[in-house]
N, C-alpha and C. Protein backbone atom coordinates (compact mmCIF):
# COMPACT_ATOMS: atom_id res chain seq x y z
N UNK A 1 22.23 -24.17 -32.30
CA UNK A 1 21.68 -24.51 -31.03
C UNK A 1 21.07 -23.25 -30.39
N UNK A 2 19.84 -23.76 -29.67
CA UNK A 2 19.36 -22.45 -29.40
C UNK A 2 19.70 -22.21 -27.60
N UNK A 3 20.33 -20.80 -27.40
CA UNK A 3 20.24 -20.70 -26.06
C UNK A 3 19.50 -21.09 -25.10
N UNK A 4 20.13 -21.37 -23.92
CA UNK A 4 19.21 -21.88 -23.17
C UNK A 4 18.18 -20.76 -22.20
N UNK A 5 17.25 -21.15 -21.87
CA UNK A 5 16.10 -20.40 -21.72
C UNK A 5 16.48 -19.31 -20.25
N UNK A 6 16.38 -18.42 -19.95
CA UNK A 6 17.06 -17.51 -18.37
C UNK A 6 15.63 -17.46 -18.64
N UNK A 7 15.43 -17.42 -17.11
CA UNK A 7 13.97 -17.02 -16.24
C UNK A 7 13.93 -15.61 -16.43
N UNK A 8 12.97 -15.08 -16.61
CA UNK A 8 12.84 -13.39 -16.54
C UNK A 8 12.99 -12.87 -15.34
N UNK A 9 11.83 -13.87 -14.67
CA UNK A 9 12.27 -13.39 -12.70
C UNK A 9 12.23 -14.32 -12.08
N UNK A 10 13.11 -14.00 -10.38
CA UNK A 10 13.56 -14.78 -9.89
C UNK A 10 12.48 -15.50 -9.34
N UNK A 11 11.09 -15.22 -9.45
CA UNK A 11 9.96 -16.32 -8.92
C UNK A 11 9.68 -17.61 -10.28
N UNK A 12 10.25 -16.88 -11.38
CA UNK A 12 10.12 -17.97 -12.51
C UNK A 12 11.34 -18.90 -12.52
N UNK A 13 12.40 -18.63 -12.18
CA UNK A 13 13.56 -19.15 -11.38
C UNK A 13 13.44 -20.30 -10.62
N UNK A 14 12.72 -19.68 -9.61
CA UNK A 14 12.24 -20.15 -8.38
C UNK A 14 11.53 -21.69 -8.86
N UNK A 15 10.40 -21.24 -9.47
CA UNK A 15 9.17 -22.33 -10.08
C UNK A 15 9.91 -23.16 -10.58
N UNK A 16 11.00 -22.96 -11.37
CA UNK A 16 11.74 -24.31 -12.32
C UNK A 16 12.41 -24.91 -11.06
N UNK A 17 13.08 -24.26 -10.24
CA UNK A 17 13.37 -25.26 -9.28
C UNK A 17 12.68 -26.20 -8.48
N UNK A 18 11.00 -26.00 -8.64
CA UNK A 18 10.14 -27.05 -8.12
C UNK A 18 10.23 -27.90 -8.39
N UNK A 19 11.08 -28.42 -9.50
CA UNK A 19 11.28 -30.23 -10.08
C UNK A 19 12.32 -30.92 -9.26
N UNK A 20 13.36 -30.29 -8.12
CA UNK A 20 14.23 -30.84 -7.23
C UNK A 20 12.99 -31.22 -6.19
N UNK A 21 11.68 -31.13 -6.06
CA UNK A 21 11.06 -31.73 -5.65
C UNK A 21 10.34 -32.98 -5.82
N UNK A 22 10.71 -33.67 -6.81
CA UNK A 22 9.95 -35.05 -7.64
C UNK A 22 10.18 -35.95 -6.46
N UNK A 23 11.48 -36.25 -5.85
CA UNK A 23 11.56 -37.35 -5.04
C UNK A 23 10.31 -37.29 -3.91
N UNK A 24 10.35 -35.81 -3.26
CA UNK A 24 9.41 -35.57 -2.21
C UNK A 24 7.95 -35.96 -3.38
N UNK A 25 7.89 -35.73 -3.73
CA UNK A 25 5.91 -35.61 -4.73
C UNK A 25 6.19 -37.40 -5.04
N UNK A 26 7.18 -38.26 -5.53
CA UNK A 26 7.09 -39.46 -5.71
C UNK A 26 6.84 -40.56 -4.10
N UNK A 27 7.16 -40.26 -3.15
CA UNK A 27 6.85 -40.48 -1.44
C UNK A 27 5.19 -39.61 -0.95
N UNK A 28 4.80 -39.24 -1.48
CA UNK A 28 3.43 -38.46 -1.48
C UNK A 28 2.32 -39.67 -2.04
N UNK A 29 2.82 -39.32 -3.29
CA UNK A 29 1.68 -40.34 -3.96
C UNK A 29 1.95 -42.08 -3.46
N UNK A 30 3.46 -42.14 -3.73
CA UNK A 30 3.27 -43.76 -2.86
C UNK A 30 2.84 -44.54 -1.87
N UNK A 31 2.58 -43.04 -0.69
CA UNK A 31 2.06 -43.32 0.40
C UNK A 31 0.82 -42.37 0.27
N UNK A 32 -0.16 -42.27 -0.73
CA UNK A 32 -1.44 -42.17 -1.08
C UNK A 32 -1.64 -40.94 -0.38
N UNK A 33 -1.10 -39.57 -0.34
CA UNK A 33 -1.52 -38.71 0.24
C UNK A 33 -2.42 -37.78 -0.85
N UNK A 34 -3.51 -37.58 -0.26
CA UNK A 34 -4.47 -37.17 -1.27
C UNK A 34 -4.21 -35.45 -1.71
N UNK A 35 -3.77 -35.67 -3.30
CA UNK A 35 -3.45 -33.68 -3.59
C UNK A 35 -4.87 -33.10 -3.26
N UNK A 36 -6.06 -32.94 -2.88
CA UNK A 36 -6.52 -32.07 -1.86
C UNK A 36 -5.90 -31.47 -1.11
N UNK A 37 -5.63 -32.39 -0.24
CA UNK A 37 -4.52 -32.29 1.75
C UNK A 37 -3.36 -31.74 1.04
N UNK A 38 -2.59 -32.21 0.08
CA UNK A 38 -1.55 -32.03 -0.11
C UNK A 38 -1.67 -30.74 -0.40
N UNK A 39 -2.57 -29.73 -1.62
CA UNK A 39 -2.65 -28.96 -2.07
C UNK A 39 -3.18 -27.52 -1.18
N UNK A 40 -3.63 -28.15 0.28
CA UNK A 40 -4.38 -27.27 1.45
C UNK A 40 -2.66 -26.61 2.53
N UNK A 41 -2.57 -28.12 2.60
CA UNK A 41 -1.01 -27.77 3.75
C UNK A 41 -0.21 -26.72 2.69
N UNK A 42 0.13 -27.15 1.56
CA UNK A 42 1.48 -25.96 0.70
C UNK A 42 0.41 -24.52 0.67
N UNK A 43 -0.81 -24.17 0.42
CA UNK A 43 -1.35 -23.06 0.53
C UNK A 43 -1.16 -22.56 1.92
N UNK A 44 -1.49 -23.07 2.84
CA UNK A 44 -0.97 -22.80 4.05
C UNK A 44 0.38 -22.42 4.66
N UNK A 45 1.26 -23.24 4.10
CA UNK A 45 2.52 -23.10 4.00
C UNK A 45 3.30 -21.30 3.62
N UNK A 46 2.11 -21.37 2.29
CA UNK A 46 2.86 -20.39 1.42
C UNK A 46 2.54 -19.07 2.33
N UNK A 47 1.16 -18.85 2.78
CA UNK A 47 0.25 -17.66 3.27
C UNK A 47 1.15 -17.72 4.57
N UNK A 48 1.37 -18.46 5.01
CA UNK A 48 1.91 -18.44 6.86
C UNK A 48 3.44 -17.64 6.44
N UNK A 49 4.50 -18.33 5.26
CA UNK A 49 5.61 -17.36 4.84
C UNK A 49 5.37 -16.22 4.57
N UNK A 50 4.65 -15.46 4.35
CA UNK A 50 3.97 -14.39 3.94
C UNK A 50 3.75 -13.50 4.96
N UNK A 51 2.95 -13.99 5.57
CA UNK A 51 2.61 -13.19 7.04
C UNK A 51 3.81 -13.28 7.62
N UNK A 52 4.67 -13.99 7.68
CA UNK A 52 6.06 -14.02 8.82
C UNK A 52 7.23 -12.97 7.83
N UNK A 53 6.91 -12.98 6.45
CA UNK A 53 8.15 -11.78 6.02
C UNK A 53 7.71 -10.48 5.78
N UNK A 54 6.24 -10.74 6.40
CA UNK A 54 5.48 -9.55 6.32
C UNK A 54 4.88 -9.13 8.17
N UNK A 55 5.88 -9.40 8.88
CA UNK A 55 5.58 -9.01 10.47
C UNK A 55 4.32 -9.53 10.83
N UNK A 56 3.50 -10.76 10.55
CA UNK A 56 2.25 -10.51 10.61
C UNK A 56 1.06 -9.56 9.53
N UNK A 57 1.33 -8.74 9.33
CA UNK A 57 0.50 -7.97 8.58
C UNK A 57 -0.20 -8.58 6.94
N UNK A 58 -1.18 -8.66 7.65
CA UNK A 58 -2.30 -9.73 6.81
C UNK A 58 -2.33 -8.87 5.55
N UNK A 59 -2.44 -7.55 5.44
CA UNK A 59 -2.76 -6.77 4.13
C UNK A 59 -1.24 -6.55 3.21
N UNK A 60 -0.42 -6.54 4.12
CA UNK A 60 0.76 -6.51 2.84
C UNK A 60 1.09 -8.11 2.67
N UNK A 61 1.27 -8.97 3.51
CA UNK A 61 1.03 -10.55 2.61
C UNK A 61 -0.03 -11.00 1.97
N UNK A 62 -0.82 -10.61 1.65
CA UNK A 62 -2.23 -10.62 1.13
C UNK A 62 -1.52 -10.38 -0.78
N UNK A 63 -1.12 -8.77 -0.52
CA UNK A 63 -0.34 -8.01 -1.77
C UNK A 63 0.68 -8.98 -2.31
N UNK A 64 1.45 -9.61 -1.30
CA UNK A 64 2.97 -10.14 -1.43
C UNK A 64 2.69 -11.33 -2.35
N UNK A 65 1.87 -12.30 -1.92
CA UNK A 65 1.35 -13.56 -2.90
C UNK A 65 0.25 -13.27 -3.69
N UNK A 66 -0.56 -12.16 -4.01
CA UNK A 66 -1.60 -12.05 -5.02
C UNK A 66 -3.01 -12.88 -4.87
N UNK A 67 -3.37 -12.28 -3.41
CA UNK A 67 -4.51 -12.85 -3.04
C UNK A 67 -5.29 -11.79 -2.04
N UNK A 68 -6.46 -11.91 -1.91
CA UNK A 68 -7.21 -11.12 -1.28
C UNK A 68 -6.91 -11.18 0.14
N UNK A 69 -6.62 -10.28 1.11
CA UNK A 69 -6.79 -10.33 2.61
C UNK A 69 -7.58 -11.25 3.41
N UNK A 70 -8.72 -11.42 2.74
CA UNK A 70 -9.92 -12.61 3.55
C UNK A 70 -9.52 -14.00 3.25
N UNK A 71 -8.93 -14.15 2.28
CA UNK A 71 -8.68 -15.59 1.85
C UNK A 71 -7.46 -15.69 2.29
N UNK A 72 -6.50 -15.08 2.49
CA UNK A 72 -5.27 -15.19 3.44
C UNK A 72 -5.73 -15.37 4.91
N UNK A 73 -6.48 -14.81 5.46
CA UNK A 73 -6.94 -15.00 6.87
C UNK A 73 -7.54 -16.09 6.88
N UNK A 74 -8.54 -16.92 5.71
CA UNK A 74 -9.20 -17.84 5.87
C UNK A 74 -8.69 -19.35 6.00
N UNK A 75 -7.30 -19.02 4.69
CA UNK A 75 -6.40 -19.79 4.60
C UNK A 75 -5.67 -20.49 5.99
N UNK A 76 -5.10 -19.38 6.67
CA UNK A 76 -4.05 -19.52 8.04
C UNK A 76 -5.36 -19.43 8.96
N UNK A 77 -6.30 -19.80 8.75
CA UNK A 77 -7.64 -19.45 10.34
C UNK A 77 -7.43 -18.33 10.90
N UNK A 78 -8.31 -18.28 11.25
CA UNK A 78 -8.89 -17.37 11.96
C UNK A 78 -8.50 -16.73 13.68
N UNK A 79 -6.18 -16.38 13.28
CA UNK A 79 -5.68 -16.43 14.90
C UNK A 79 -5.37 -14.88 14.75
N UNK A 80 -4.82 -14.77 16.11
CA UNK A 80 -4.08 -13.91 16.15
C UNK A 80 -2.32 -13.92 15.80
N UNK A 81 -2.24 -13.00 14.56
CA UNK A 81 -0.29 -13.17 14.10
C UNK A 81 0.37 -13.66 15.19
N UNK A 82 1.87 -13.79 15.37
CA UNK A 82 2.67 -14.54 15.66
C UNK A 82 3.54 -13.71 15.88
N UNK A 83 3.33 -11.99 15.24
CA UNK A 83 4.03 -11.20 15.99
C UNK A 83 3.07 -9.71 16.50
N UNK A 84 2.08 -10.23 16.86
CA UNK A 84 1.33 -9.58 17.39
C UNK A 84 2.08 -8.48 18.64
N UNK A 85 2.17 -7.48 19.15
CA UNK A 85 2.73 -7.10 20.05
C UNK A 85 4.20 -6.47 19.77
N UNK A 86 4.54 -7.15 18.55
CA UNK A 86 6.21 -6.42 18.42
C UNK A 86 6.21 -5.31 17.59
């Protein structure tokens, strides 16, 4: 029998745990939510976590998820951070 597979890292970890999500993705499609929308809100999602474990700072969450600074700003619009001032 062959061992079972260990994630190298904890974001590959992470990713296998995306299948405790089927129930949520099976209520998606039943109620016809189009993966466009679907696929816009979780990018959003992800870039907005980013900027919040990154104080706001658009250029090190930019680094943090592996995306350019402009497309992180373009992503979350065009505001002012959320910890602007601290």
């Amino acid at each position: 029998m062959e061992p079972s597979h260990k994630p190298s890292t904890t974001g590959e970890y992470l990713l296998e745990r995306v299948a405790g999500l089927e129930p949520i993705m099976q209520a998606l499609v039943d109620h016809r939510v189009p993966m466009d929308a679907l696929l816009k809100h979780v990018r959003k999602m992800y870039a907005m976590a980013a900027l919040d474990i990154e104080r706001g700072n658009a250029c090190r969450a930019s680094v943090r998820i592996g995306m350019h600074r402009n497309s992180l700003r373009h992503i979350v619009g065009r505001r002012k951070e959320r910890h602007a001032g601290n």
